[in-house]
N, C-alpha and C. Protein backbone atom coordinates (compact mmCIF):
# COMPACT_ATOMS: atom_id res chain seq x y z
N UNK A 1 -8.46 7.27 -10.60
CA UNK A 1 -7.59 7.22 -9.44
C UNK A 1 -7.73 8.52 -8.66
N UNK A 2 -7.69 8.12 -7.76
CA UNK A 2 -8.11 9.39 -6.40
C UNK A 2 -6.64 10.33 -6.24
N UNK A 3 -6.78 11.53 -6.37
CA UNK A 3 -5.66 12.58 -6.56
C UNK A 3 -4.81 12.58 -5.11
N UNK A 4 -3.76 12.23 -5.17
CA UNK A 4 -2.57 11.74 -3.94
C UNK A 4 -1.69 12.52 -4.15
N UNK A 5 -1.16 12.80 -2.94
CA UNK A 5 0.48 13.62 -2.82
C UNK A 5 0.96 12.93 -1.91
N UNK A 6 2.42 13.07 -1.74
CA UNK A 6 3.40 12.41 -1.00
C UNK A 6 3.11 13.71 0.31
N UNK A 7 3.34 13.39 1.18
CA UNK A 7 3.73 14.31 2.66
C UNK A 7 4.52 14.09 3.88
N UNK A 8 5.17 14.90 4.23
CA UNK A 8 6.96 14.59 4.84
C UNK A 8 6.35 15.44 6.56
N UNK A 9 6.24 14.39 7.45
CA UNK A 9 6.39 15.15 9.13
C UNK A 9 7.44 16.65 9.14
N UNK A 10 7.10 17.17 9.56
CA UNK A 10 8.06 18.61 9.88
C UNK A 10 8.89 17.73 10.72
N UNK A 11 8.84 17.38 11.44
CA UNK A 11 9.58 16.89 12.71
C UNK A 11 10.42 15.68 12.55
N UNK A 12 10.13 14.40 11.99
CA UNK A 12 10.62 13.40 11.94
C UNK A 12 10.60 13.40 10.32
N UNK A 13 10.26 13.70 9.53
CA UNK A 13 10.62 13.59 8.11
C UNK A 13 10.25 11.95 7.61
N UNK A 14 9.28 11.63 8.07
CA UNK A 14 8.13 10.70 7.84
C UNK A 14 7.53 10.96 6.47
N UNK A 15 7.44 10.23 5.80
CA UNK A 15 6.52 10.17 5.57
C UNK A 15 5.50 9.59 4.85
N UNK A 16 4.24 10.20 4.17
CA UNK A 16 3.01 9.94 4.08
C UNK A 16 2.20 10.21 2.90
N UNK A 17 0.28 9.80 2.93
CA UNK A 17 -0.07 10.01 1.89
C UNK A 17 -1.15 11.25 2.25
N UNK A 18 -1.36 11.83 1.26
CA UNK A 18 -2.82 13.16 1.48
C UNK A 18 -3.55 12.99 0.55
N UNK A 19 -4.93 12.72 0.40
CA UNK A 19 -6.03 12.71 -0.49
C UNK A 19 -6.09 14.16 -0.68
N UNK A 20 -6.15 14.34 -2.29
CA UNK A 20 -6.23 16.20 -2.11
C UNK A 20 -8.35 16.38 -2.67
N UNK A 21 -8.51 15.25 -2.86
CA UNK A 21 -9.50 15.26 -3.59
C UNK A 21 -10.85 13.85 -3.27
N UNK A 22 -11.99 14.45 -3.49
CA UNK A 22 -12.58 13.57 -3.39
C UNK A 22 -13.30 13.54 -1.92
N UNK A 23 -14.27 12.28 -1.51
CA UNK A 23 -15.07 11.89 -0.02
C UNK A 23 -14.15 11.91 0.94
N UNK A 24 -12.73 11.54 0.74
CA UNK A 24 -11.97 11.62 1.97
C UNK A 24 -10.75 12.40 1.83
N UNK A 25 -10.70 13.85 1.18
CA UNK A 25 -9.96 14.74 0.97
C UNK A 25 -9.40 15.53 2.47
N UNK A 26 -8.32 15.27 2.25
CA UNK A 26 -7.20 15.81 3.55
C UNK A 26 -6.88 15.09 4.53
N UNK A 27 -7.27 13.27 4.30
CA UNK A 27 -7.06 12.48 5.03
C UNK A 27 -5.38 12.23 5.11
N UNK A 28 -4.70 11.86 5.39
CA UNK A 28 -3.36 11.77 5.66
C UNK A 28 -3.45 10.56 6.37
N UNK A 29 -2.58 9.09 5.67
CA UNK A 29 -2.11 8.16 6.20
C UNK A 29 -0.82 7.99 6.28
N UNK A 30 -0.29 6.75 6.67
CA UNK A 30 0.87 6.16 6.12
C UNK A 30 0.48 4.54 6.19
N UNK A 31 1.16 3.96 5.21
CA UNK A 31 1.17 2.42 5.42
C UNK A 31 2.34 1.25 6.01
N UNK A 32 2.00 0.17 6.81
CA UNK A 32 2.91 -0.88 7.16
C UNK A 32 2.63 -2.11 7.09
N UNK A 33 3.50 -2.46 7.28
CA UNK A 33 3.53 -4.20 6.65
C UNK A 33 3.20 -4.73 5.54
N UNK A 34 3.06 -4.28 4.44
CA UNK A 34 2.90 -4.30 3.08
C UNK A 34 3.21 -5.60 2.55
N UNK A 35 2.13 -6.45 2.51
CA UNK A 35 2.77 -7.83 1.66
C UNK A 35 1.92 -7.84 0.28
N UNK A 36 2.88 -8.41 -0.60
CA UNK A 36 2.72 -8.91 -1.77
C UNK A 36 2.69 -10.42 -2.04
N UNK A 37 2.35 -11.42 -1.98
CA UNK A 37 2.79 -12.44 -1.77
C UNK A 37 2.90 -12.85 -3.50
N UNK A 38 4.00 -13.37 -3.67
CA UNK A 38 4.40 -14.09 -5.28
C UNK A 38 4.62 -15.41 -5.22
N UNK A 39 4.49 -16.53 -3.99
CA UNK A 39 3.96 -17.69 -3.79
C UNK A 39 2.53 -17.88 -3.68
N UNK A 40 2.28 -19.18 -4.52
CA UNK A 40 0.97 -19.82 -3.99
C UNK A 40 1.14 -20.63 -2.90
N UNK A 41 -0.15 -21.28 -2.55
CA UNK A 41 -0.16 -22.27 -0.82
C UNK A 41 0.95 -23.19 -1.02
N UNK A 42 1.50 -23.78 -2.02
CA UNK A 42 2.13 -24.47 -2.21
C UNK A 42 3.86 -24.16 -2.56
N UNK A 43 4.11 -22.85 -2.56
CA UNK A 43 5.25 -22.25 -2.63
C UNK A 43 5.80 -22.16 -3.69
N UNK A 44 5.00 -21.82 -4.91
CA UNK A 44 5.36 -22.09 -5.95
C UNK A 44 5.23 -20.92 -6.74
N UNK A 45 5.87 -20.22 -7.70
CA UNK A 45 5.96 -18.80 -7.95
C UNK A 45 5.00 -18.67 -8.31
N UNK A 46 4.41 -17.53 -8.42
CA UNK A 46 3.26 -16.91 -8.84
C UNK A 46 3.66 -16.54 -10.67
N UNK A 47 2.79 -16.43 -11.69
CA UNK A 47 2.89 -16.04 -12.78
C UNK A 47 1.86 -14.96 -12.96
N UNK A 48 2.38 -13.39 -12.95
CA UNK A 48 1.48 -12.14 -12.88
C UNK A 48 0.02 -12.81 -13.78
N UNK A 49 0.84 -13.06 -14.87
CA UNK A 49 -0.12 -13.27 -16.39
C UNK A 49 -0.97 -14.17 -16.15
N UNK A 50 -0.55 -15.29 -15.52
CA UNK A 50 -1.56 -16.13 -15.40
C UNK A 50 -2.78 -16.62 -13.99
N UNK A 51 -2.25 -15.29 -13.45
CA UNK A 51 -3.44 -15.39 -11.96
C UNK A 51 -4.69 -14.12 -12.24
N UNK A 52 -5.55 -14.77 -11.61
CA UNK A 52 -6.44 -13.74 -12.08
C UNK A 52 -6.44 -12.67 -10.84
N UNK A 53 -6.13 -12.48 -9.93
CA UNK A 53 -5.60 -12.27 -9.13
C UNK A 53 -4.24 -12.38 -8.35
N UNK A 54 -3.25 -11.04 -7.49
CA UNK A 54 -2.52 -11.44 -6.51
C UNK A 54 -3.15 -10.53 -5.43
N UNK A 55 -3.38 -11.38 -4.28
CA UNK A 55 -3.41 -10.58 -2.95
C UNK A 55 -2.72 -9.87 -2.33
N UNK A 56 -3.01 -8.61 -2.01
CA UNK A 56 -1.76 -7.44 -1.73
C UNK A 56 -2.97 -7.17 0.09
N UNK A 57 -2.09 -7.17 0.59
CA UNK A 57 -2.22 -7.05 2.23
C UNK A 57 -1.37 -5.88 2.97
N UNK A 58 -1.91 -4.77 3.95
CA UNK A 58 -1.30 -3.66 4.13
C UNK A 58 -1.67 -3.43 5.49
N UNK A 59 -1.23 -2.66 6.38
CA UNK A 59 -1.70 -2.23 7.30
C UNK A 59 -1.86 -0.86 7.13
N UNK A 60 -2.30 0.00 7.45
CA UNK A 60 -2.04 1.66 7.89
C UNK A 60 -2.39 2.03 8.96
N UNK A 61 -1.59 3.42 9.11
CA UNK A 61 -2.52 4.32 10.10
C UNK A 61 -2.72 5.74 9.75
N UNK A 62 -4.27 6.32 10.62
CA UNK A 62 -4.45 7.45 9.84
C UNK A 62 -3.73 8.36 10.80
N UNK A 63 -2.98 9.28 10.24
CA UNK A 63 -1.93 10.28 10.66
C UNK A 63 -3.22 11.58 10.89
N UNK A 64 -4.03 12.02 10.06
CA UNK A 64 -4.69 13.14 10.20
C UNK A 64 -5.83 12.99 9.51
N UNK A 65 -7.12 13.28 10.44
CA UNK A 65 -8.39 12.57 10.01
C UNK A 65 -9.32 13.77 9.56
N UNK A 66 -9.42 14.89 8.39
CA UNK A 66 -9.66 16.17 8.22
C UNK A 66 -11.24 15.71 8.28
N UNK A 67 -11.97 16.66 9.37
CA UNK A 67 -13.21 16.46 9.65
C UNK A 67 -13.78 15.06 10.23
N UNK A 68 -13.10 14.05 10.23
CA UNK A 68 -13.70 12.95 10.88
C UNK A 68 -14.98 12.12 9.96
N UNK A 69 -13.77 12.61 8.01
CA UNK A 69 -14.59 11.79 7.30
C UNK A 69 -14.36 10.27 7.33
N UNK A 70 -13.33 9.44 7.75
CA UNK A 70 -13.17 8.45 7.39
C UNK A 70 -14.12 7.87 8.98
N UNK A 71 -14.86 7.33 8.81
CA UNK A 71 -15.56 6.52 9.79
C UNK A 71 -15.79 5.28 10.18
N UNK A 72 -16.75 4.49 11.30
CA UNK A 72 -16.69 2.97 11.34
C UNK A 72 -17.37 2.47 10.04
N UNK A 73 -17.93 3.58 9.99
CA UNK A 73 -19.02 3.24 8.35
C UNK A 73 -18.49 3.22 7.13
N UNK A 74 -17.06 3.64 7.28
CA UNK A 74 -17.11 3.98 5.56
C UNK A 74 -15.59 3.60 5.29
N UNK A 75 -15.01 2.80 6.84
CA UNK A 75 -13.56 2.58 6.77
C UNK A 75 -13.26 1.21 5.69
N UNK A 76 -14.25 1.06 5.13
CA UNK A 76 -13.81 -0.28 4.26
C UNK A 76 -13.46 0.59 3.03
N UNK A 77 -14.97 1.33 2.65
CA UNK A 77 -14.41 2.10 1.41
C UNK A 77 -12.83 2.90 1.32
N UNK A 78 -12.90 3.40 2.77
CA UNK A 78 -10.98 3.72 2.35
C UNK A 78 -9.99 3.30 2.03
N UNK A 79 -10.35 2.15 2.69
CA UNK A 79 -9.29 1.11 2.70
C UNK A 79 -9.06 0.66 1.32
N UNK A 80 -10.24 0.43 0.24
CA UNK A 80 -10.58 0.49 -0.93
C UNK A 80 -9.69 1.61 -1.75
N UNK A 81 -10.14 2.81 -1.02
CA UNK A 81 -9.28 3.51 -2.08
C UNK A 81 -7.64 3.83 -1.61
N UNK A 82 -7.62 3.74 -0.46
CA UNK A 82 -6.06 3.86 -0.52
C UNK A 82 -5.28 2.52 -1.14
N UNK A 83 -6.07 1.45 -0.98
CA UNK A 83 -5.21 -0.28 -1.65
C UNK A 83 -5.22 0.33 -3.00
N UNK A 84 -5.91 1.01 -3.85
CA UNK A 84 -5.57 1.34 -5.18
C UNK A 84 -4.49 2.21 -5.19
N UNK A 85 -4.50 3.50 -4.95
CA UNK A 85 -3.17 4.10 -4.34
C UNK A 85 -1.86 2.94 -4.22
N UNK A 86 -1.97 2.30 -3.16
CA UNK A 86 -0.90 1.65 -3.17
C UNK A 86 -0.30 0.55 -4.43
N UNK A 87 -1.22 0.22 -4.77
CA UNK A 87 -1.15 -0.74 -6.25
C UNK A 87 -0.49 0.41 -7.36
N UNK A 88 -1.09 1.11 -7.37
CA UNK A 88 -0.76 2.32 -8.37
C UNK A 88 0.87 2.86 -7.82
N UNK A 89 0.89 3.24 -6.49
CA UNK A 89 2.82 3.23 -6.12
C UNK A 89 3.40 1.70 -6.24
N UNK A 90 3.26 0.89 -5.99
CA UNK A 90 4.09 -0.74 -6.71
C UNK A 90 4.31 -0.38 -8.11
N UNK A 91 3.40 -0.15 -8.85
CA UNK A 91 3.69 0.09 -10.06
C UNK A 91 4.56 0.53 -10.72
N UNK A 92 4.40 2.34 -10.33
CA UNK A 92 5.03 3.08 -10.62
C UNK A 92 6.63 2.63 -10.28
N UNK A 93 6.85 2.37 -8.91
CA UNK A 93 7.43 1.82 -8.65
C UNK A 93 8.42 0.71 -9.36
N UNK A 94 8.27 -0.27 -10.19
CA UNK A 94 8.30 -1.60 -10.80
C UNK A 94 8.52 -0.81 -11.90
N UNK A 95 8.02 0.40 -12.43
CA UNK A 95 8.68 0.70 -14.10
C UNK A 95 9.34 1.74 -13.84
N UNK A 96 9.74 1.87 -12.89
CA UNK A 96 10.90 2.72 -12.89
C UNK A 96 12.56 2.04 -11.83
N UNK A 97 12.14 1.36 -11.48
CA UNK A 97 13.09 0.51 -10.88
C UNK A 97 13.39 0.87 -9.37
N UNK A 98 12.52 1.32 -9.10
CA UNK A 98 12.65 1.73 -7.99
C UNK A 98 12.01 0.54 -6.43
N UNK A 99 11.56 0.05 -6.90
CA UNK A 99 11.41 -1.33 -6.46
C UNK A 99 11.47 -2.42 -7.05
N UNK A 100 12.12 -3.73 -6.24
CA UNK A 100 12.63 -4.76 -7.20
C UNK A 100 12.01 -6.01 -6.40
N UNK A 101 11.91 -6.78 -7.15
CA UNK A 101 10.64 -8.32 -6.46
C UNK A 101 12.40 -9.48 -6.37
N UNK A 102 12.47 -9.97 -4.93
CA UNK A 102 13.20 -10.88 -5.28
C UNK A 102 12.69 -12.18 -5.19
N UNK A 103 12.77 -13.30 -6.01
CA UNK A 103 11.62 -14.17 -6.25
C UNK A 103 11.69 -15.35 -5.76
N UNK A 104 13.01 -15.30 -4.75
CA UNK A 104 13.06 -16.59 -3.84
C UNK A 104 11.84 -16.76 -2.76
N UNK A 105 12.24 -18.14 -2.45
CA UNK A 105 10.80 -17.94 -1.58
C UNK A 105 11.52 -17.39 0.08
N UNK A 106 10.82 -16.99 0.85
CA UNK A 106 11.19 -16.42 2.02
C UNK A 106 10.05 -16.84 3.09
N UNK A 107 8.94 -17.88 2.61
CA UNK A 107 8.29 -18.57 3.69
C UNK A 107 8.78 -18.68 5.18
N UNK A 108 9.84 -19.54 5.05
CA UNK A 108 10.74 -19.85 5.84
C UNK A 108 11.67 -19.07 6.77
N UNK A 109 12.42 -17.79 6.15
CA UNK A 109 12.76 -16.78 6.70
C UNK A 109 12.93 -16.39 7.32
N UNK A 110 13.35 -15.73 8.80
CA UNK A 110 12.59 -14.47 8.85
C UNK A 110 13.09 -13.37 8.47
N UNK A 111 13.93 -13.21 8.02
CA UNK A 111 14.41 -11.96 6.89
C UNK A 111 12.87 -11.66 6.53
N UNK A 112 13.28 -9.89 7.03
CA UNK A 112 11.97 -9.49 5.76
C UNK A 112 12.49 -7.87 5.05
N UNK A 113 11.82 -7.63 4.29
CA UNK A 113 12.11 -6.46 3.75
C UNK A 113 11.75 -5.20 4.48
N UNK A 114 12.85 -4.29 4.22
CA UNK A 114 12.63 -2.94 5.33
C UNK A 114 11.82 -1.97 4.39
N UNK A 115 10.70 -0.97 4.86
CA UNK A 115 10.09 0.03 4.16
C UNK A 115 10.04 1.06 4.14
């Protein structure tokens, strides 16, 4: 896992992620719209254990681009490593209770969760 710190705007108290390490070290994002989806097409709960997969969907933006490593060329690989990052905060997240899955369906909705 690629070495991450949390980082807070001076100004608006935002905040964000910093690669301290690695091909895209001192990049600074933040992420939005963050879905997890725990329905299948059919609306039917998801079972962690028994999917071989769940699709996790994110938006970001890059807050500070140190040197102008992240490029048109190589913006997939980031995207790559920050979606691990973010899998790795759900986590952490989930065993410490600091985020909680509510397991109704919300297809229908438009309630959505604030971030």
């Amino acid at each position: 896992m690629d070495n991450y710190h949390y980082v807070y705007h001076k100004e608006t108290d935002e905040q964000a992620f910093r690669l301290q390490e690695g091909k895209f070290e001192g990049v600074v994002w933040n992420y939005s719209n963050v879905k997890l989806p725990i329905h299948d097409e059919n609306g039917e709960l998801l079972s962690p254990e028994e999917v071989e997969s769940i699709p996790l969907t994110f938006e970001y933006e890059i807050l500070y681009n140190k040197n102008g490593v992240v490029t048109e060329d190589n913006h997939k690989e980031f995207e790559f490593v920050i979606g691990d990052i973010l899998m790795n905060v759900i986590e952490e997240g989930l065993e410490h209770d600091q985020i909680t899955v509510d397991p109704e369906n919300r297809n229908k909705d438009s309630e959505q969760l604030d971030s």
